[in-house]
N, C-alpha and C. Protein backbone atom coordinates (compact mmCIF):
# COMPACT_ATOMS: atom_id res chain seq x y z
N UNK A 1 97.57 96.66 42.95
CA UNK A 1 97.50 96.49 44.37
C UNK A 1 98.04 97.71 45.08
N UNK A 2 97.33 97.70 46.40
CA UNK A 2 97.74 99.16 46.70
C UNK A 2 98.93 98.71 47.94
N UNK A 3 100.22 99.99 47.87
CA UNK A 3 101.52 99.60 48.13
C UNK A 3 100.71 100.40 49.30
N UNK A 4 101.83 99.94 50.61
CA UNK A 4 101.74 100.36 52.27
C UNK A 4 103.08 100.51 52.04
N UNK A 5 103.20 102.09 52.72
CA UNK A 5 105.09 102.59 52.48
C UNK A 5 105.36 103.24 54.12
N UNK A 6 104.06 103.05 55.35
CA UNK A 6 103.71 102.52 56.87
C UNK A 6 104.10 101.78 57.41
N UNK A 7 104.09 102.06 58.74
CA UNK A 7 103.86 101.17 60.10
C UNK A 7 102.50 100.40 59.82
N UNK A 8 102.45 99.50 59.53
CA UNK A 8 101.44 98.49 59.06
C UNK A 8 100.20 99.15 60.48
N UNK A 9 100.00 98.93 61.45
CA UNK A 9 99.41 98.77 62.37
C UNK A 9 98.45 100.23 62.73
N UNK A 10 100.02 101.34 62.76
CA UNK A 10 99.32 102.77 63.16
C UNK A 10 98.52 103.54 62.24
N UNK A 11 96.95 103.99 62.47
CA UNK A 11 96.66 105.07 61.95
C UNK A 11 96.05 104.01 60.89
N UNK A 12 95.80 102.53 60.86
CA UNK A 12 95.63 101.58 59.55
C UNK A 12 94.23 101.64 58.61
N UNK A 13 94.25 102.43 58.03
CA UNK A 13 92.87 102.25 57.01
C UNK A 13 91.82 100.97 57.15
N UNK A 14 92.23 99.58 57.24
CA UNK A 14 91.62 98.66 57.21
C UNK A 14 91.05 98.78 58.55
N UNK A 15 91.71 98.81 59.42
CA UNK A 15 90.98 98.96 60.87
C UNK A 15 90.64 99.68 61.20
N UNK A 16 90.98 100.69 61.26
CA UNK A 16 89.92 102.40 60.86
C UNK A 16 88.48 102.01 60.49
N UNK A 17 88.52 101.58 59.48
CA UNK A 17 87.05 101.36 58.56
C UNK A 17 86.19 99.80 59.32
N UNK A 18 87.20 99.13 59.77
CA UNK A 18 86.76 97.90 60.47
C UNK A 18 85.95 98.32 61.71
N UNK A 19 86.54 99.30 62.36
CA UNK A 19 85.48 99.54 63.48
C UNK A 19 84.60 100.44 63.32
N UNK A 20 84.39 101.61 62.07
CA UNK A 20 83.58 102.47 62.01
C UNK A 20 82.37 101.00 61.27
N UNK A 21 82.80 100.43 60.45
CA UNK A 21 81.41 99.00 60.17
C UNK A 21 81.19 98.40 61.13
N UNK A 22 82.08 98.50 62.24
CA UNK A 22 81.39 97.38 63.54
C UNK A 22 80.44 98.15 64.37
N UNK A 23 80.44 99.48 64.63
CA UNK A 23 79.67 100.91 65.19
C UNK A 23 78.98 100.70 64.45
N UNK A 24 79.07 100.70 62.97
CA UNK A 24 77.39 100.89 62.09
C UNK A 24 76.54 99.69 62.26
N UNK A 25 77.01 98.22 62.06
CA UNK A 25 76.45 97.28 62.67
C UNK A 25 75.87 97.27 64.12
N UNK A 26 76.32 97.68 64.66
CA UNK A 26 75.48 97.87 66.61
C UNK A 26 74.26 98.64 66.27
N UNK A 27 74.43 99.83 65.60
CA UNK A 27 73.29 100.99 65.68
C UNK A 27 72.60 100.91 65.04
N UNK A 28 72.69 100.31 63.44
CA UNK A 28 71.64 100.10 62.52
C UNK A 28 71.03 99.03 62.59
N UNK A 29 69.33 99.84 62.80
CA UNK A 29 68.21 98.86 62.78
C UNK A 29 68.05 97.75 61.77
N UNK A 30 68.03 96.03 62.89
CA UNK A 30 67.61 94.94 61.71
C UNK A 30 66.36 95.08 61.65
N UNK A 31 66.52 94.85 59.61
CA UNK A 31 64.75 95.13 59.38
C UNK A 31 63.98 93.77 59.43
N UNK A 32 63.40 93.54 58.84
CA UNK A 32 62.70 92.43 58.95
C UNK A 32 62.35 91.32 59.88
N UNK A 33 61.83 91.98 60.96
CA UNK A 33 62.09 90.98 62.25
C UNK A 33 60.62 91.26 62.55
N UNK A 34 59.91 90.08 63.00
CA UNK A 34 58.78 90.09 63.36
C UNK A 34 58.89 89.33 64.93
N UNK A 35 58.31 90.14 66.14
CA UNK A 35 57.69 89.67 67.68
C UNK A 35 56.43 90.25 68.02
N UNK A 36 56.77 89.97 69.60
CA UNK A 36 56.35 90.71 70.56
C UNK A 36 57.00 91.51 71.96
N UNK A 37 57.36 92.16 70.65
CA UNK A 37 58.35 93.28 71.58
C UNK A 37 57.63 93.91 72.57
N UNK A 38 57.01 93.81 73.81
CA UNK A 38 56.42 94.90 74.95
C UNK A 38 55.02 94.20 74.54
N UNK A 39 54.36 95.70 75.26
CA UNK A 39 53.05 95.85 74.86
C UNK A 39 52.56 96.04 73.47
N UNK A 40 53.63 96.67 72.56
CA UNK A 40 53.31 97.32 71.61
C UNK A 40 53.06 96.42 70.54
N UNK A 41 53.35 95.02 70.61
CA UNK A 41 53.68 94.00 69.55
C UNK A 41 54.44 93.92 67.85
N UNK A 42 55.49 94.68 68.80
CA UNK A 42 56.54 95.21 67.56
C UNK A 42 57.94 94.82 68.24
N UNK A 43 58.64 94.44 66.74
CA UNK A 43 59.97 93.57 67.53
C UNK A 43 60.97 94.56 67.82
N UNK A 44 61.77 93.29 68.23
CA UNK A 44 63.34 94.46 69.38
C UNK A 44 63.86 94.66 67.30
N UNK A 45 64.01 95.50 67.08
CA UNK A 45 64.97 95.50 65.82
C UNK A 45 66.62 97.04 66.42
N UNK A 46 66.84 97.14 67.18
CA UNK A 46 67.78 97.62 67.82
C UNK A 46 68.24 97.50 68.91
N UNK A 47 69.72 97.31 69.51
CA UNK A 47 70.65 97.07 70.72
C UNK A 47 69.39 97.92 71.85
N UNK A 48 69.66 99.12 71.83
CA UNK A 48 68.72 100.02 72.51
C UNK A 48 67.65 99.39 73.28
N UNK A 49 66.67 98.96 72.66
CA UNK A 49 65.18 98.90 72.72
C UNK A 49 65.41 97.24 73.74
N UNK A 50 66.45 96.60 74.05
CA UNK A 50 66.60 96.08 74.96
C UNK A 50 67.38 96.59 75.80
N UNK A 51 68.08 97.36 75.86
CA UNK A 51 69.04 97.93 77.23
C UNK A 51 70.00 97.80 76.85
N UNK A 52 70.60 98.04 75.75
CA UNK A 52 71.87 98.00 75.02
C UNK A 52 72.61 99.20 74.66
N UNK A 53 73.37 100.07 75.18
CA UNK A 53 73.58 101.45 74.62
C UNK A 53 75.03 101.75 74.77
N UNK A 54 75.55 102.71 74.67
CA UNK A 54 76.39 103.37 74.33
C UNK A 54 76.80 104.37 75.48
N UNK A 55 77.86 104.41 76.28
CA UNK A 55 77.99 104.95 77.32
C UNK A 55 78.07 106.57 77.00
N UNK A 56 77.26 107.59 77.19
CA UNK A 56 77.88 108.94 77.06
C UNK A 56 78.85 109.83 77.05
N UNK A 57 79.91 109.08 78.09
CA UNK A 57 81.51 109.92 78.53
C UNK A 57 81.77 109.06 77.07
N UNK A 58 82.14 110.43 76.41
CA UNK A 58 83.17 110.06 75.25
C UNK A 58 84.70 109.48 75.55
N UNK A 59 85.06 109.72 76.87
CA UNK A 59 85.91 109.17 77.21
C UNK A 59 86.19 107.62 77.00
N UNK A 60 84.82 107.05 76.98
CA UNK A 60 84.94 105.49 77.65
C UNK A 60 85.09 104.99 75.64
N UNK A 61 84.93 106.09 74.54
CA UNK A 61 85.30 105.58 73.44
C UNK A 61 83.76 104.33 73.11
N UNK A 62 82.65 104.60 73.59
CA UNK A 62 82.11 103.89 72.68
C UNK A 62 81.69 102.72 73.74
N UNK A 63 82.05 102.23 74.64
CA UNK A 63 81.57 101.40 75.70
C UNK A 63 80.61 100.62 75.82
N UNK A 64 79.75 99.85 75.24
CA UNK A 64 78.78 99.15 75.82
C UNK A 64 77.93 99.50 77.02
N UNK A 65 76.88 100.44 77.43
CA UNK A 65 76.79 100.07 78.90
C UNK A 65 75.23 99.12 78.90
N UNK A 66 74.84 98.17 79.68
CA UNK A 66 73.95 97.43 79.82
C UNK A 66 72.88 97.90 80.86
N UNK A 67 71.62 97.77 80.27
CA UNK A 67 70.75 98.17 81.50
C UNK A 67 70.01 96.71 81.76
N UNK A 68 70.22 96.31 83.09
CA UNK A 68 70.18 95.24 83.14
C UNK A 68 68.60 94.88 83.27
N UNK A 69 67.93 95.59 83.69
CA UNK A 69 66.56 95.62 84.58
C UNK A 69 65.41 95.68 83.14
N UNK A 70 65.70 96.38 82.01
CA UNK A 70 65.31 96.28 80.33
C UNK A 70 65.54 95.38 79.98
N UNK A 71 67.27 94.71 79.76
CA UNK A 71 67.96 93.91 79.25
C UNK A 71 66.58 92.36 79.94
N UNK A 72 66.67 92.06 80.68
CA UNK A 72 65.71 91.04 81.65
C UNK A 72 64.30 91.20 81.52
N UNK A 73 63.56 92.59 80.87
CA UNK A 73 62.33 92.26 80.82
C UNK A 73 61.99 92.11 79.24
N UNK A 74 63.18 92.45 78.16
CA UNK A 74 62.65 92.04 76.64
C UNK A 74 63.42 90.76 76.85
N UNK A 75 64.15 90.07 77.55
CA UNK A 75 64.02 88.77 77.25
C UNK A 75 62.98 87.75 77.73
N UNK A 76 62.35 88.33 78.72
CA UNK A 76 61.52 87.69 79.38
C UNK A 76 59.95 87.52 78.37
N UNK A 77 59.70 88.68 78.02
CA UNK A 77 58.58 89.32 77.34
C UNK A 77 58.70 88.81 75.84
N UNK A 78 59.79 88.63 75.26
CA UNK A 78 60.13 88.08 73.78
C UNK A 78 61.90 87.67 73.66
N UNK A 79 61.64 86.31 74.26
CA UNK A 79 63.13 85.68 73.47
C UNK A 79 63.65 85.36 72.85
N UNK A 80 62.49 85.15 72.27
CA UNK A 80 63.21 84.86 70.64
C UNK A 80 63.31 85.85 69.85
N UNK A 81 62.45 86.80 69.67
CA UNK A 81 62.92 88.38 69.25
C UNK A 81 64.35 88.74 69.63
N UNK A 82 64.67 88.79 70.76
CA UNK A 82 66.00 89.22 71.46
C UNK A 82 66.88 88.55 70.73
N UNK A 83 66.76 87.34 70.82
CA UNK A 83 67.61 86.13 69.92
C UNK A 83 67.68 86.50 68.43
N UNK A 84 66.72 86.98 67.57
CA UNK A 84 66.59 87.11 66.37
C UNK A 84 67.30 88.06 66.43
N UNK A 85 67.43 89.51 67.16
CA UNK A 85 67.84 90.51 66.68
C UNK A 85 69.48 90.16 66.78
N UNK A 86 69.56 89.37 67.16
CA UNK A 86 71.74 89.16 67.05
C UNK A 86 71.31 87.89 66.15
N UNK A 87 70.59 86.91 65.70
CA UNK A 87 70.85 85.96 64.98
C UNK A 87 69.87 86.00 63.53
N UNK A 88 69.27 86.55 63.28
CA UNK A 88 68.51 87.00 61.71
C UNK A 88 69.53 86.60 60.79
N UNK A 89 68.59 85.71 60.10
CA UNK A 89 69.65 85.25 58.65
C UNK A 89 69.14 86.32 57.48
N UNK A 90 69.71 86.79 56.68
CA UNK A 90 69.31 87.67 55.93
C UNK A 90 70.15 87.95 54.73
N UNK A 91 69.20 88.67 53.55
CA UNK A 91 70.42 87.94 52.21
C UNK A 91 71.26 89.52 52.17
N UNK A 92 70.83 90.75 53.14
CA UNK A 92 71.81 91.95 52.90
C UNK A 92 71.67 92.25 54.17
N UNK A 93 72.90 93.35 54.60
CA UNK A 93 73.14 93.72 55.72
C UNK A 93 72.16 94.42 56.91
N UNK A 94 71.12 95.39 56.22
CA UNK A 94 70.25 95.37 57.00
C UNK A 94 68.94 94.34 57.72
N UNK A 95 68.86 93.46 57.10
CA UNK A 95 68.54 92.22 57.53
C UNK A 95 68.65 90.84 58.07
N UNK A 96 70.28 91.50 58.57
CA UNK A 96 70.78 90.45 59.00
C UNK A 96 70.92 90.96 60.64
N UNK A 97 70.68 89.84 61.72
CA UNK A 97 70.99 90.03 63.03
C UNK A 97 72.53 90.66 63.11
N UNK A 98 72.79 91.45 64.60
CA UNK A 98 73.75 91.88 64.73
C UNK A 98 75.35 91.04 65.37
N UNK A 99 74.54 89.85 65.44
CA UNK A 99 75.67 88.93 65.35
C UNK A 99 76.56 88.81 64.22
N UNK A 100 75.79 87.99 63.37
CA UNK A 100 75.80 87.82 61.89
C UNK A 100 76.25 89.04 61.34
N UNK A 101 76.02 90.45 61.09
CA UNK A 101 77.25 91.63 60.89
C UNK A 101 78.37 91.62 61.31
N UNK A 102 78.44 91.18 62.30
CA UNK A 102 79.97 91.55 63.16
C UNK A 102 80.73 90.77 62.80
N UNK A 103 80.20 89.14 62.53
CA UNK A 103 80.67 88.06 61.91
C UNK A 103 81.32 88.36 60.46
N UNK A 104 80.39 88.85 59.84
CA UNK A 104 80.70 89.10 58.40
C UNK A 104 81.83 89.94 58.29
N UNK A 105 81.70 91.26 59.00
CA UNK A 105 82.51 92.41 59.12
C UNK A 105 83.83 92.09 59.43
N UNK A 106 84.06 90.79 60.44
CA UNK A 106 85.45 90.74 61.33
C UNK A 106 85.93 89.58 60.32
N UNK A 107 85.33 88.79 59.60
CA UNK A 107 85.71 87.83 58.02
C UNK A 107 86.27 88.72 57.52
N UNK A 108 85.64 89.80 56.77
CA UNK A 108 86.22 90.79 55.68
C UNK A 108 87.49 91.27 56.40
N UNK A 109 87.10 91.40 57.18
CA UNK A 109 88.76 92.28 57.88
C UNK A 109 89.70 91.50 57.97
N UNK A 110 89.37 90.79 58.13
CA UNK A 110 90.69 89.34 58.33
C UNK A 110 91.32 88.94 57.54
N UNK A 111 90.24 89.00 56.18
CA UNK A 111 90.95 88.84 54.42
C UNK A 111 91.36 89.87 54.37
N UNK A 112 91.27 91.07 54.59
CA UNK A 112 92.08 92.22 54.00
C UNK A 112 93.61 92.63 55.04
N UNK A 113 93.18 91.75 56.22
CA UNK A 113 94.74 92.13 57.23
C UNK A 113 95.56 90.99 56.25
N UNK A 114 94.84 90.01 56.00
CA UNK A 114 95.90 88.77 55.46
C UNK A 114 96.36 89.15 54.25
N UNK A 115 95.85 90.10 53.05
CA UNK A 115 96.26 90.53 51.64
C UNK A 115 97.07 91.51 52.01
N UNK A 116 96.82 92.14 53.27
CA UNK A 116 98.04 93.35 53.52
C UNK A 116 99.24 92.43 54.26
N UNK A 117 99.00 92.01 55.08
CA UNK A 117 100.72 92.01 56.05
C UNK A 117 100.66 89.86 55.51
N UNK A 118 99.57 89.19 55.05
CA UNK A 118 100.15 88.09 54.95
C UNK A 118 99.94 86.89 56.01
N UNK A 119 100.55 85.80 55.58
CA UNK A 119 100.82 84.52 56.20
C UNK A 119 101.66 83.93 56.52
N UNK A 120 102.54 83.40 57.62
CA UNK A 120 103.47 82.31 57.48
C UNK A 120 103.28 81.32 56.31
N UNK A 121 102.17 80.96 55.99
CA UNK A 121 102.17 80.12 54.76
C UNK A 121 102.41 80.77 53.15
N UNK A 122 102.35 81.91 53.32
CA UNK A 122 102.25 82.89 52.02
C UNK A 122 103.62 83.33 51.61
N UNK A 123 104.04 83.21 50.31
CA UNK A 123 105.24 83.63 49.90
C UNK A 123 105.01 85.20 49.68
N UNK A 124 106.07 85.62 49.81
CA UNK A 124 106.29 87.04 49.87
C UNK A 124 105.47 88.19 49.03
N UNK A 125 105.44 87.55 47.52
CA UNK A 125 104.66 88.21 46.21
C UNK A 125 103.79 88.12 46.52
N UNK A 126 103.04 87.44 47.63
CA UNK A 126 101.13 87.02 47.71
C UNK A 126 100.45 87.88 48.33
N UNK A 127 100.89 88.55 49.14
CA UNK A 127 100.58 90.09 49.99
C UNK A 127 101.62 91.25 50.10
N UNK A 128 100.50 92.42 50.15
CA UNK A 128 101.24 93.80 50.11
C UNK A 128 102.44 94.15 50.95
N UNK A 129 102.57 93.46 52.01
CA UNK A 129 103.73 93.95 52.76
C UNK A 129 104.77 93.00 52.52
N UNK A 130 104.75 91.83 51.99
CA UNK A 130 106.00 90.80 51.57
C UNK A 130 106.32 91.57 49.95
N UNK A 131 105.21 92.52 49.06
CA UNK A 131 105.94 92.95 47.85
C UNK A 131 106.82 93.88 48.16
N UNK A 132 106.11 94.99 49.57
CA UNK A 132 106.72 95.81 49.98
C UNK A 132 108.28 95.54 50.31
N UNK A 133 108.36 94.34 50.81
CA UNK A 133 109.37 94.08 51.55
C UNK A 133 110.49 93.64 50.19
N UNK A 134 110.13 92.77 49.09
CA UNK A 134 110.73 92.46 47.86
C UNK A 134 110.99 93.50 47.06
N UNK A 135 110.37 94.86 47.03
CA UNK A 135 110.87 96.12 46.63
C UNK A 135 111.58 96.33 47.07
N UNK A 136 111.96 96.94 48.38
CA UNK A 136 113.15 97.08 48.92
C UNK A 136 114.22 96.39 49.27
N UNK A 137 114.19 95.06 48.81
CA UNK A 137 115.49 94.37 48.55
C UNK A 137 116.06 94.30 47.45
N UNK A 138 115.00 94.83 46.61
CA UNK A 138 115.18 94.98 45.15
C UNK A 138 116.33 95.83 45.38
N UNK A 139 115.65 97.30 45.84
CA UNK A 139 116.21 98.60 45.77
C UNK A 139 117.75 98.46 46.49
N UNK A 140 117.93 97.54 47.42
CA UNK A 140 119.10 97.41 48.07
C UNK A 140 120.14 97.01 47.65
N UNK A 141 119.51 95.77 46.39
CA UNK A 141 120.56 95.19 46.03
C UNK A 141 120.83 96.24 44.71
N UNK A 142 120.51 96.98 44.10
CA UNK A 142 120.44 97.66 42.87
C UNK A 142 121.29 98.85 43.48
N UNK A 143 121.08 99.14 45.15
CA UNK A 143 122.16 100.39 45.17
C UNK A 143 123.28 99.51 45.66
N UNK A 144 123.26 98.25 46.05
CA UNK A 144 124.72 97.80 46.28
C UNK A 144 125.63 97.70 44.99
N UNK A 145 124.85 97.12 44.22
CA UNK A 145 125.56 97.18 42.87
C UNK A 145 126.34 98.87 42.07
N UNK A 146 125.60 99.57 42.66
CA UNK A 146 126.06 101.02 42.24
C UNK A 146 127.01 101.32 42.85
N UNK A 147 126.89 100.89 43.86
CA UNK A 147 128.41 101.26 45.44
C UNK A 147 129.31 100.58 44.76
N UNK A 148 129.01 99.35 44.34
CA UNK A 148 130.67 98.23 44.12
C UNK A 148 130.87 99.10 42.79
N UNK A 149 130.02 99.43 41.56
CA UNK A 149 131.07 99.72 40.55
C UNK A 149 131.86 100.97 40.75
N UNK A 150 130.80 102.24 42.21
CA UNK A 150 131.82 103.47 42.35
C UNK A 150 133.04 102.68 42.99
N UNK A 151 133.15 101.77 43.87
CA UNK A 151 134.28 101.25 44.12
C UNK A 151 135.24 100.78 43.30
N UNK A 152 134.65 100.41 42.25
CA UNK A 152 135.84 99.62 41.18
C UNK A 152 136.43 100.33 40.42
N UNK A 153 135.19 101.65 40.49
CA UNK A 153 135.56 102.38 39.37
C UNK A 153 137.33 103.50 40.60
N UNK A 154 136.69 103.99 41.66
CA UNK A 154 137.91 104.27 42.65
C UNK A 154 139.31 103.77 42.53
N UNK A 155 139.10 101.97 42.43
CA UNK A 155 140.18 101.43 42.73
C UNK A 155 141.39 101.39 41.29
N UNK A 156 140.18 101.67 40.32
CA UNK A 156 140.55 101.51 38.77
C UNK A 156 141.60 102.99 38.97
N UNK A 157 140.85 104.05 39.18
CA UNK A 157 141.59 105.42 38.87
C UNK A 157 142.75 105.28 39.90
N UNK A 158 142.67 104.94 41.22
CA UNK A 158 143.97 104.89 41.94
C UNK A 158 145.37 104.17 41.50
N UNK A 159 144.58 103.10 40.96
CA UNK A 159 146.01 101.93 40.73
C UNK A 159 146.70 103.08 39.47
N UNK A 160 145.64 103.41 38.50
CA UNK A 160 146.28 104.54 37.29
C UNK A 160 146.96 105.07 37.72
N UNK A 161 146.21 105.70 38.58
CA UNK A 161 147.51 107.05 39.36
C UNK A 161 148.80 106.52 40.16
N UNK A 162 148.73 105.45 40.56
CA UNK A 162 149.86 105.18 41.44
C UNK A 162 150.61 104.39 40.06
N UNK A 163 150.33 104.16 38.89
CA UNK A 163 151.24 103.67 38.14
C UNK A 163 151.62 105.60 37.34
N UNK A 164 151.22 106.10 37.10
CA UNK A 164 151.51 107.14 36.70
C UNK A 164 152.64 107.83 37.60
N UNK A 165 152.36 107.90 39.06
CA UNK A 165 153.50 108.39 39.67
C UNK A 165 154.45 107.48 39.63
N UNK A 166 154.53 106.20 39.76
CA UNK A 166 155.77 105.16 39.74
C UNK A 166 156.27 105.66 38.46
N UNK A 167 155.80 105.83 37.34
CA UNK A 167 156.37 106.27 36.07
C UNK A 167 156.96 107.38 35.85
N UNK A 168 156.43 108.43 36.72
CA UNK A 168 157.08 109.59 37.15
C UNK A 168 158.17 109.83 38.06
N UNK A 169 158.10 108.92 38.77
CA UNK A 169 159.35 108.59 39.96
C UNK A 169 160.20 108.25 38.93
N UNK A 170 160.00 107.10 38.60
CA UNK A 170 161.20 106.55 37.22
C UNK A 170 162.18 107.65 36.08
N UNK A 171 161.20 108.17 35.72
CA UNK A 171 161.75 109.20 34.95
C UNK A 171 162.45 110.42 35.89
N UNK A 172 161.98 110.32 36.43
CA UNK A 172 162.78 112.21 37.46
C UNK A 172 164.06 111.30 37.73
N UNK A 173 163.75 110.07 38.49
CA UNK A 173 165.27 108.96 38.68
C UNK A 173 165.76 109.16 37.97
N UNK A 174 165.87 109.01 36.80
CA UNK A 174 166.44 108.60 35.38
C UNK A 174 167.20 109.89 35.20
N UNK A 175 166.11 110.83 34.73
CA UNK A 175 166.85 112.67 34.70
C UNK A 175 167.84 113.14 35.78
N UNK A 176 167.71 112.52 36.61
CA UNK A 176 168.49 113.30 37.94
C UNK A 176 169.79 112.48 37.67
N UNK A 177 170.32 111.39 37.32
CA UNK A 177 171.38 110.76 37.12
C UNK A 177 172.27 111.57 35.75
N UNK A 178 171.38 112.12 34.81
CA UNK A 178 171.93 112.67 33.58
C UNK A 178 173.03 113.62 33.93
């Protein structure tokens, strides 16, 4: 299992990759869809081709923008096409509506946030960030144990020494009376 030694959240691989599959799901054409898309009698198989796009200012990060006046004439012209292209049942990803991706996509992500950071119902060993977290109590208690024996071992050499000087006091006592 792969260890997270992170801020669970920042910069996160799983969600990184979660939204670059939710971008590939919007843009990639569903295949297998049969209408009457327009005049042309070919179906909506992309966001686009109904008024679905992608705002240009890179600023806006990807935006949705809707053209409403498209958006209203492929539903009008083919609704159930429109409908198919977010609801297509399909046995692989390009054949599946773009509902049904996003669905799938935001499942997978959800099992992999829950194998990383976990459950209130999940004991600690069951996901990566409760082992994470049992390593380092490991490690805590293994350097506490190192601290108490330099301590014992401290208290061991002091008491020596303070019986060594009491023994030395004794004797210089002793000599100085001679």
């Amino acid at each position: 299992m792969k260890k997270r030694s992170r801020a669970f959240f920042y910069n996160d691989n799983i969600l990184s990759s979660a939204l670059s599959q939710m971008r590939l799901n919007l843009y990639s054409p569903v295949s297998g869809l049969s209408g009457t898309a327009g005049d042309t009698g070919q179906s909506y198989n992309q966001l686009a081709q109904i008024g679905l796009t992608t705002s240009s200012d890179y600023t806006a990060h990807g935006k949705l923008v809707i053209d409403e006046s498209t958006l209203k004439a492929a539903i009008s012209a083919d609704p159930d096409g429109v409908m198919k292209l977010f609801t297509q049942s399909g046995t692989d990803s390009s054949s599946q509506g773009i509902a049904k991706r996003l669905y799938n996509t935001l499942s997978d992500t959800i099992s992999q946030v829950k194998q990383a950071a976990g459950t209130t119902a999940m004991a600690d060993n069951q996901y990566d960030l409760g082992q994470s977290i049992g390593d380092m109590n490991t490690k805590i208690s293994n350097f506490t144990d190192q601290l108490k024996d330099v301590q014992n071992r401290y208290y061991s050499e002091f008491t020596a020494m303070e019986q060594a000087i009491e023994q030395a006091n004794t004797q210089s006592a002793y000599l100085s009376k001679i």
